[in-house]
N, C-alpha and C. Protein backbone atom coordinates (compact mmCIF):
# COMPACT_ATOMS: atom_id res chain seq x y z
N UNK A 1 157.05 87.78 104.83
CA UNK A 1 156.09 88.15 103.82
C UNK A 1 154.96 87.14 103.69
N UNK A 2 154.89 85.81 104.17
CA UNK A 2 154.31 84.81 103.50
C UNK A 2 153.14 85.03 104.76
N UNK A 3 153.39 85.06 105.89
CA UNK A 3 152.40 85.76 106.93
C UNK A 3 151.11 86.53 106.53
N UNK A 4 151.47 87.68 105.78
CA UNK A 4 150.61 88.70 105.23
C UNK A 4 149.97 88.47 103.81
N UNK A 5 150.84 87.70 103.16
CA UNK A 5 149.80 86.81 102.00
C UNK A 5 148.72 86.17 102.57
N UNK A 6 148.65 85.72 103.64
CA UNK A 6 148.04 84.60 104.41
C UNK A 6 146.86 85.49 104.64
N UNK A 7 147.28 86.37 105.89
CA UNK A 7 146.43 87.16 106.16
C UNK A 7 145.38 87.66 105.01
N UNK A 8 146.09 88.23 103.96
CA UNK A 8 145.50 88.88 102.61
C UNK A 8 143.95 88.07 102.45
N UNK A 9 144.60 86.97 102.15
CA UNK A 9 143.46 85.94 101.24
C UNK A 9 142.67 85.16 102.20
N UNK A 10 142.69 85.44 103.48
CA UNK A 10 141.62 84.83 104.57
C UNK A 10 140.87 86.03 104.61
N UNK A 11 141.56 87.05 104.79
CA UNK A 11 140.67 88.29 104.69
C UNK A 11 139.56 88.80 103.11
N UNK A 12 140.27 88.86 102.41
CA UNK A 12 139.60 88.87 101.18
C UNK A 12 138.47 87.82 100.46
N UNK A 13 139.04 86.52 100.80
CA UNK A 13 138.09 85.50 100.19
C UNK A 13 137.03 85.08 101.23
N UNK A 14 137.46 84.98 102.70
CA UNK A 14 136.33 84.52 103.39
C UNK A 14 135.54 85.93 103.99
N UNK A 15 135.72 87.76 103.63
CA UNK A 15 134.78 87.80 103.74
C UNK A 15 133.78 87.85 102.47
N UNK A 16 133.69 87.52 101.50
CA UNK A 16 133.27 87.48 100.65
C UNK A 16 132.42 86.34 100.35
N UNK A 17 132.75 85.54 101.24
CA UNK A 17 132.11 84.40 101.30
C UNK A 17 131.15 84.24 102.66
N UNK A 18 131.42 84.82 103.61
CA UNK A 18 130.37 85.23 104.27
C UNK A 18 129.43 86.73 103.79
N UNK A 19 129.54 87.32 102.89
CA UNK A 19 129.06 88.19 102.38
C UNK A 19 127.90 87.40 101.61
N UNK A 20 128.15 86.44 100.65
CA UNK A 20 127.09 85.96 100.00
C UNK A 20 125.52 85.26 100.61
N UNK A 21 124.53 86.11 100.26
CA UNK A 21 122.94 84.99 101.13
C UNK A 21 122.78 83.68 100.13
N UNK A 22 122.26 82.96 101.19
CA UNK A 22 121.63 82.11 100.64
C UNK A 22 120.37 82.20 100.85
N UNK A 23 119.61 81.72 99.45
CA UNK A 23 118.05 81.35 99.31
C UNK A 23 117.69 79.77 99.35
N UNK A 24 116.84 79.80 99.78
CA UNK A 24 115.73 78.37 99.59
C UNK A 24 114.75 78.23 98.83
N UNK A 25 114.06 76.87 97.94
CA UNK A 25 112.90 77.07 97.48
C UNK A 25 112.70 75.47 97.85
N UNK A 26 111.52 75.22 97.83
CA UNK A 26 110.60 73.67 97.97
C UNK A 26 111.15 72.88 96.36
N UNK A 27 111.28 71.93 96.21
CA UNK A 27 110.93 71.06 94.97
C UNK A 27 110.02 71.76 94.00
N UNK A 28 108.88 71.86 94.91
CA UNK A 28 107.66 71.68 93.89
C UNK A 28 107.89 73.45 93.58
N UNK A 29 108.84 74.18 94.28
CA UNK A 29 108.56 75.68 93.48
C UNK A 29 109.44 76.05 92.56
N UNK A 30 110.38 74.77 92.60
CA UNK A 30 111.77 74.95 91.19
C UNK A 30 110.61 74.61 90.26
N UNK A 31 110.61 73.33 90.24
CA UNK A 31 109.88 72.42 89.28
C UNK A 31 108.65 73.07 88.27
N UNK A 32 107.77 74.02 89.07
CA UNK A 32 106.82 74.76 88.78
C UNK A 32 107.38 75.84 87.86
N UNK A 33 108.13 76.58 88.41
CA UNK A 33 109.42 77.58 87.87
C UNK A 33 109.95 77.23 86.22
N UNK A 34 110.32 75.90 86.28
CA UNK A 34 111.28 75.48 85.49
C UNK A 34 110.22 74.89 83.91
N UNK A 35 109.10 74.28 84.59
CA UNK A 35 107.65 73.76 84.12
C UNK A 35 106.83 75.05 82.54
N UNK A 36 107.08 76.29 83.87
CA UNK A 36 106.56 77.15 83.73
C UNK A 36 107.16 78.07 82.28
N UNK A 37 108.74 77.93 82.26
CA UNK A 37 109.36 78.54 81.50
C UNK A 37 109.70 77.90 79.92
N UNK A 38 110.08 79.18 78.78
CA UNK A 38 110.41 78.01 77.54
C UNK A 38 111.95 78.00 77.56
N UNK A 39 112.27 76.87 77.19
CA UNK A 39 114.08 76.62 76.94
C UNK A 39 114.17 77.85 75.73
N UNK A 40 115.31 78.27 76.20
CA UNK A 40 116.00 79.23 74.99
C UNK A 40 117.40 78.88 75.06
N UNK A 41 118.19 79.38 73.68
CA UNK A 41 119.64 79.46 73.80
C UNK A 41 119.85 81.09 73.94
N UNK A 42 121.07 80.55 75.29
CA UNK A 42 121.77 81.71 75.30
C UNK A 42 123.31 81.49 74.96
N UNK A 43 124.07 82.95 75.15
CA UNK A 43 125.31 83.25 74.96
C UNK A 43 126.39 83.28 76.17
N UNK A 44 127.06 82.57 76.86
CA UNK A 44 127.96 83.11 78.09
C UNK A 44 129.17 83.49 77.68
N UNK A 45 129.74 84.60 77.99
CA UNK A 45 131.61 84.76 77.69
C UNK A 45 132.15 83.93 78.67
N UNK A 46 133.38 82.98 78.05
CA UNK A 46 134.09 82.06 78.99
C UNK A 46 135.39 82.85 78.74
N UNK A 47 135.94 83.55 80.10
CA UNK A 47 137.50 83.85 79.66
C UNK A 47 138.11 82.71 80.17
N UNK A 48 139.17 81.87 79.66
CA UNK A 48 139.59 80.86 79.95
C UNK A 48 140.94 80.95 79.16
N UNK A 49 141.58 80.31 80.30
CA UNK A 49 143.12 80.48 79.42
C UNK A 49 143.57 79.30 78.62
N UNK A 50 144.09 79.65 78.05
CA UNK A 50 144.82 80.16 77.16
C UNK A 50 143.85 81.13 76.41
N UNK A 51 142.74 81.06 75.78
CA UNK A 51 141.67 81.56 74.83
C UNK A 51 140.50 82.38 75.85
N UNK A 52 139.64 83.13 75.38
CA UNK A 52 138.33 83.15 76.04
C UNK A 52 137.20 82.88 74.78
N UNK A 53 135.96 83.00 74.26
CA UNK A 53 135.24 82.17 73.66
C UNK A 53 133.76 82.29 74.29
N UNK A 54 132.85 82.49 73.43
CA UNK A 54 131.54 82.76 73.63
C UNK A 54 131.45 81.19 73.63
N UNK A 55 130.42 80.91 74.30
CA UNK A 55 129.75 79.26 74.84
C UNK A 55 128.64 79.89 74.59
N UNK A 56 127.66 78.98 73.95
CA UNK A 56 126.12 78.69 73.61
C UNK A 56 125.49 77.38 74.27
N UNK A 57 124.55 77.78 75.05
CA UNK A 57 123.81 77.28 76.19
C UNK A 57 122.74 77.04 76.10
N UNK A 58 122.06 75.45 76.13
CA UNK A 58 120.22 75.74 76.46
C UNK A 58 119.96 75.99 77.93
N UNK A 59 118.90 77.44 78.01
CA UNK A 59 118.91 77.61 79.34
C UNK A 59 117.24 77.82 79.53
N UNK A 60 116.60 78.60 80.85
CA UNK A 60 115.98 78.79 80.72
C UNK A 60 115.53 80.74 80.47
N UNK A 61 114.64 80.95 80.55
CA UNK A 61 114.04 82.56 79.98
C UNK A 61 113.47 83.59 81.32
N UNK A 62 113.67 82.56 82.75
CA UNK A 62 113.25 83.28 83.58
C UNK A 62 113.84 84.07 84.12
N UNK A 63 112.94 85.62 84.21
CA UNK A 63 113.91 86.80 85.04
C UNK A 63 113.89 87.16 86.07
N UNK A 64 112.84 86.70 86.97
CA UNK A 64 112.87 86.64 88.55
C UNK A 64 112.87 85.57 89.02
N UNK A 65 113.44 84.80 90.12
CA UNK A 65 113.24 83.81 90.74
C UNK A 65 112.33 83.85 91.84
N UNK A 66 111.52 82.55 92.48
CA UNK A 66 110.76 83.17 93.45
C UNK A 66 111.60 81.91 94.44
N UNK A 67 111.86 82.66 95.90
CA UNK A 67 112.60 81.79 96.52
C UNK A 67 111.83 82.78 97.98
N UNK A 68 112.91 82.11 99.43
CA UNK A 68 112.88 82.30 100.26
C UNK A 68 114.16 82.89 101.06
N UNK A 69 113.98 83.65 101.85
CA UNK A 69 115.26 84.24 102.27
C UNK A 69 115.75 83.55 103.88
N UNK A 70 116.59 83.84 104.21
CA UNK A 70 117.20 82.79 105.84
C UNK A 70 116.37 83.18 106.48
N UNK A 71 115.26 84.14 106.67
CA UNK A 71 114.06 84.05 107.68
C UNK A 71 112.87 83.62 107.15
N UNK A 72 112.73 83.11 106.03
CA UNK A 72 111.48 82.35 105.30
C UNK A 72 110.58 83.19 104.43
N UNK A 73 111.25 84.59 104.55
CA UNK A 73 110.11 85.24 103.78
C UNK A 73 110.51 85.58 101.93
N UNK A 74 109.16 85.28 101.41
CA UNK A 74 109.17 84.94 100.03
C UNK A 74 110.16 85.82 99.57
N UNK A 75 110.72 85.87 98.90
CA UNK A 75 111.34 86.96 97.73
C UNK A 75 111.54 86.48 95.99
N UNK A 76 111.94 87.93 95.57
CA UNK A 76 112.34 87.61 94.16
C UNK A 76 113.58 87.94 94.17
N UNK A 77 114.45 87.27 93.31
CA UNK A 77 116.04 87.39 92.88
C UNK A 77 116.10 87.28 91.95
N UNK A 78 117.13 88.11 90.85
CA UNK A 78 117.39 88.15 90.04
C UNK A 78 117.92 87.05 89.26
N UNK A 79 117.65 86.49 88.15
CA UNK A 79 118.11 85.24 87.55
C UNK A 79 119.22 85.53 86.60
N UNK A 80 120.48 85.36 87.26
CA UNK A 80 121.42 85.69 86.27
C UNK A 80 122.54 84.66 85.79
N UNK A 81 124.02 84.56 85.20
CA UNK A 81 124.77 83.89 84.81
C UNK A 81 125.39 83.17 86.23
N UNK A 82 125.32 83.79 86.82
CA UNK A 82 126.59 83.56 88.27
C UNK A 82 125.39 83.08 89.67
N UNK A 83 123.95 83.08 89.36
CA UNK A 83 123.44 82.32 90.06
C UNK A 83 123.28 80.80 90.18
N UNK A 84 124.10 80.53 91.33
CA UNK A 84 123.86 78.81 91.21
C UNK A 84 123.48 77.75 92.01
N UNK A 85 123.28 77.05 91.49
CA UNK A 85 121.59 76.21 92.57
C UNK A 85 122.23 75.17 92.92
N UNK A 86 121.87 74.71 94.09
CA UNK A 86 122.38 73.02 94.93
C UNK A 86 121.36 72.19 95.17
N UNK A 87 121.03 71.29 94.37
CA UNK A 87 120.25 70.09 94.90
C UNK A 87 120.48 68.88 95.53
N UNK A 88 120.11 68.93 96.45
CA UNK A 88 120.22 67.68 97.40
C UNK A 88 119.04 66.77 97.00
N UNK A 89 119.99 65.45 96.54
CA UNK A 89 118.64 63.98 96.34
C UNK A 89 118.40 63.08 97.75
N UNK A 90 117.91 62.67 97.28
CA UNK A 90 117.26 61.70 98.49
C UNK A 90 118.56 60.30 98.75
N UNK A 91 119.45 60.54 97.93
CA UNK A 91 120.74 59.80 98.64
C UNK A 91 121.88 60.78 98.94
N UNK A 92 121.13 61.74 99.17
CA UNK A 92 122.27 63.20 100.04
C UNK A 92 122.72 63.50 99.39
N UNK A 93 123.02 63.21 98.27
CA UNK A 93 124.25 64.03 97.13
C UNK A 93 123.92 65.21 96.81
N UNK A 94 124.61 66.09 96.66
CA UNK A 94 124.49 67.71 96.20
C UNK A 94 124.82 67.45 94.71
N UNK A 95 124.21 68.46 93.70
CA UNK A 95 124.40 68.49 92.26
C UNK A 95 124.14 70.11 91.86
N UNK A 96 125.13 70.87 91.70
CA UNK A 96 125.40 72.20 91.64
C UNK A 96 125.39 72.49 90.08
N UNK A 97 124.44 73.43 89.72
CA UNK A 97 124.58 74.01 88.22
C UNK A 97 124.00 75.28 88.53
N UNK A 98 124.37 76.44 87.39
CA UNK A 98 123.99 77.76 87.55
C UNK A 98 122.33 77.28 87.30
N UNK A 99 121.67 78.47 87.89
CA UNK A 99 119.67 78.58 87.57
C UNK A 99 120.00 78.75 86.12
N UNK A 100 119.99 79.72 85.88
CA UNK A 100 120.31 80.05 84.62
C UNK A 100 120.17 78.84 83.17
N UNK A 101 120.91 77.93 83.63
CA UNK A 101 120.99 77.05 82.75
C UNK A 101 120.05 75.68 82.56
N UNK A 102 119.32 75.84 83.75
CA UNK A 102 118.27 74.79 84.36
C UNK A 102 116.94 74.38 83.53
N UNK A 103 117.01 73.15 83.13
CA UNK A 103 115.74 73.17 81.93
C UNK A 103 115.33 71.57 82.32
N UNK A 104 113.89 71.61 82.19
CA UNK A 104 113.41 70.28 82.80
C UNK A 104 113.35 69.32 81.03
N UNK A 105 113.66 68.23 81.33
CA UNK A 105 113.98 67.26 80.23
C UNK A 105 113.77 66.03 80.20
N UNK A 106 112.25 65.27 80.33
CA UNK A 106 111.42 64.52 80.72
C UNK A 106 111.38 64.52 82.05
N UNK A 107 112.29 63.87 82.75
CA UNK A 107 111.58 63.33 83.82
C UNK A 107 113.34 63.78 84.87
N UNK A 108 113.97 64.67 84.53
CA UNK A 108 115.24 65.43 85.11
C UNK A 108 115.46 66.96 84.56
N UNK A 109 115.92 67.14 85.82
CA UNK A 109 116.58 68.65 85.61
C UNK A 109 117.87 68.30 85.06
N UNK A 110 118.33 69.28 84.08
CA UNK A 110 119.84 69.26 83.29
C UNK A 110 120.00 70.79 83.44
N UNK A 111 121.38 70.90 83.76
CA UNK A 111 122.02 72.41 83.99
C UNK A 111 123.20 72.30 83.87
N UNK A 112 123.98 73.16 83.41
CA UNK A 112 125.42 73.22 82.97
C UNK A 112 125.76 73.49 84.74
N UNK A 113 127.30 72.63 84.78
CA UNK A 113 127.39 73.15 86.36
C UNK A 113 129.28 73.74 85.93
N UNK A 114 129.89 73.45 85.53
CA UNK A 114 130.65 74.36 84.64
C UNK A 114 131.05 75.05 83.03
N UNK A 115 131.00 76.19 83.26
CA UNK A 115 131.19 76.91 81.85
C UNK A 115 132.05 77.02 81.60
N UNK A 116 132.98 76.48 81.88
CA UNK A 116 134.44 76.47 81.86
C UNK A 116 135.13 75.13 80.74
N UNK A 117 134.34 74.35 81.58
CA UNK A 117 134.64 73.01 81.06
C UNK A 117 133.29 72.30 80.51
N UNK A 118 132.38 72.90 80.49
CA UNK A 118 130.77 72.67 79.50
C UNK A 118 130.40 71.61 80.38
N UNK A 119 130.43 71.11 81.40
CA UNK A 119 130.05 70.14 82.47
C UNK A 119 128.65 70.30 82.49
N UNK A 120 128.01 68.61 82.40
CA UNK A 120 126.38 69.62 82.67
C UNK A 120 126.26 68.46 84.02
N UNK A 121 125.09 68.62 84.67
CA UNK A 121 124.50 68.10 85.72
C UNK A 121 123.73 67.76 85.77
N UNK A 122 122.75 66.22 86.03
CA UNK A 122 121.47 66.44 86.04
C UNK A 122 121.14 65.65 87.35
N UNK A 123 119.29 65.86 87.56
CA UNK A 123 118.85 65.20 88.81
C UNK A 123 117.62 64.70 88.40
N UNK A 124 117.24 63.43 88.64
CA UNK A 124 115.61 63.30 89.11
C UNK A 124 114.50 63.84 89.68
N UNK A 125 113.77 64.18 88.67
CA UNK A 125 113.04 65.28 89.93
C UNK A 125 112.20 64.70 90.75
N UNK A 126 112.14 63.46 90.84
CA UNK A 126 111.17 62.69 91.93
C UNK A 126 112.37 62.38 92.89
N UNK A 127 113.88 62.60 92.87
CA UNK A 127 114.70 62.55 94.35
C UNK A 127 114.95 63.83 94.64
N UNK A 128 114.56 64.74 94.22
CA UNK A 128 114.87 66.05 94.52
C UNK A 128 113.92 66.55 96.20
N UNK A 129 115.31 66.57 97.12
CA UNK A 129 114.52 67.07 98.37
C UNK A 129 114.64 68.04 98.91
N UNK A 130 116.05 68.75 98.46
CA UNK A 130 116.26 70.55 98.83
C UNK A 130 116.89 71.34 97.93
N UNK A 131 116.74 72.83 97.46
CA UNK A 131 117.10 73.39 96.77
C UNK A 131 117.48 74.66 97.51
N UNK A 132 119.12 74.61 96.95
CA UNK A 132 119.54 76.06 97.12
C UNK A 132 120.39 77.19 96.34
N UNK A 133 119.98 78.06 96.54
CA UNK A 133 120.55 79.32 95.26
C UNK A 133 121.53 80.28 96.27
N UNK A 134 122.79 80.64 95.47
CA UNK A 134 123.73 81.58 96.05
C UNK A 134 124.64 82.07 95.09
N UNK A 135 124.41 83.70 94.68
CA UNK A 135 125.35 84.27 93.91
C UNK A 135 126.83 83.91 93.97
N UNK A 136 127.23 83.41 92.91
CA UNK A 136 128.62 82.83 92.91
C UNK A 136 129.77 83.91 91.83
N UNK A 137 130.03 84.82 92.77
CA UNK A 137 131.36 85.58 92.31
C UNK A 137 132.85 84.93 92.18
C-alpha cells in the first residue's frame, strides 16, 4: 500500500506544481506599483487548527498587476490573497510574502509572508534585484 501513497502524492503535488507560471517584474516596476497604490486594511480567513479566525491586514488596493510572462511579454495578473512574490537582495537571499500584502514603508517593502502565523517580511528597496510572483495554492 505504501507504494501507491507514494505514487499518489508525487503525482498530485508535483503536477500541480509544475502547473503553476511564474511571472517577473524589474525593481523599479514593483516599486512604482507599490509607490503608486494607497495602503488599505483588509480581511483574510485563516482556517487554522485548532480555530479558524478572520486576520486583519495592511495591504495594498491594487487589482491588476503588471508583470512579465516566461517569454517576456508584458501582462496583467490578477492581484489576489494566494499571490506571492520572491525577492532576491543583493546578498542572494530570497524574502517571500503574498503581493497582496506588500506596502512600501519608508525606505522597505513590508509584506506578511505567513497568515498563518502573522509573519511579516521586509526588504530594502535599494537591495532589491529580482522579483517574482507565483499563484500559491
Amino acid at each position: 500500500m505504501k507504494p501507491v501513497y507514494t505514487l499518489f502524492f508525487i503525482l498530485a503535488f508535483g503536477t500541480s506544481a509544475l502547473a503553476q507560471k511564474t511571472y517577473t517584474m524589474t525593481p523599479e516596476q514593483l516599486i512604482s506599483q507599490l509607490r503608486d497604490a494607497n495602503p488599505q486594511y483588509s480581511t483574510h480567513y485563516v482556517a487554522t487548527l485548532p480555530y479558524a479566525h478572520n486576520q486583519k491586514y495592511q495591504g495594498n488596493n491594487i487589482a491588476k498587476v503588471e508583470c512579465s510572462d516566461k517569454h517576456g511579454r508584458d501582462t496583467l495578473i490578477d492581484n489576489s490573497p494566494v499571490l506571492e512574490m520572491q525577492i532576491r537582495d543583493s546578498n542572494n537571499k530570497k524574502h517571500f510574502f503574498y503581493f497582496q500584502t506588500a506596502v512600501i514603508n519608508d525606505s522597505e517593502i513590508v509584506g506578511i509572508k505567513s497568515f498563518y502565523l502573522n509573519m511579516k517580511s521586509r526588504v530594502r528597496i535599494n537591495d532589491i534585484m529580482s522579483v517574482k510572483l507565483q499563484y500559491h495554492f
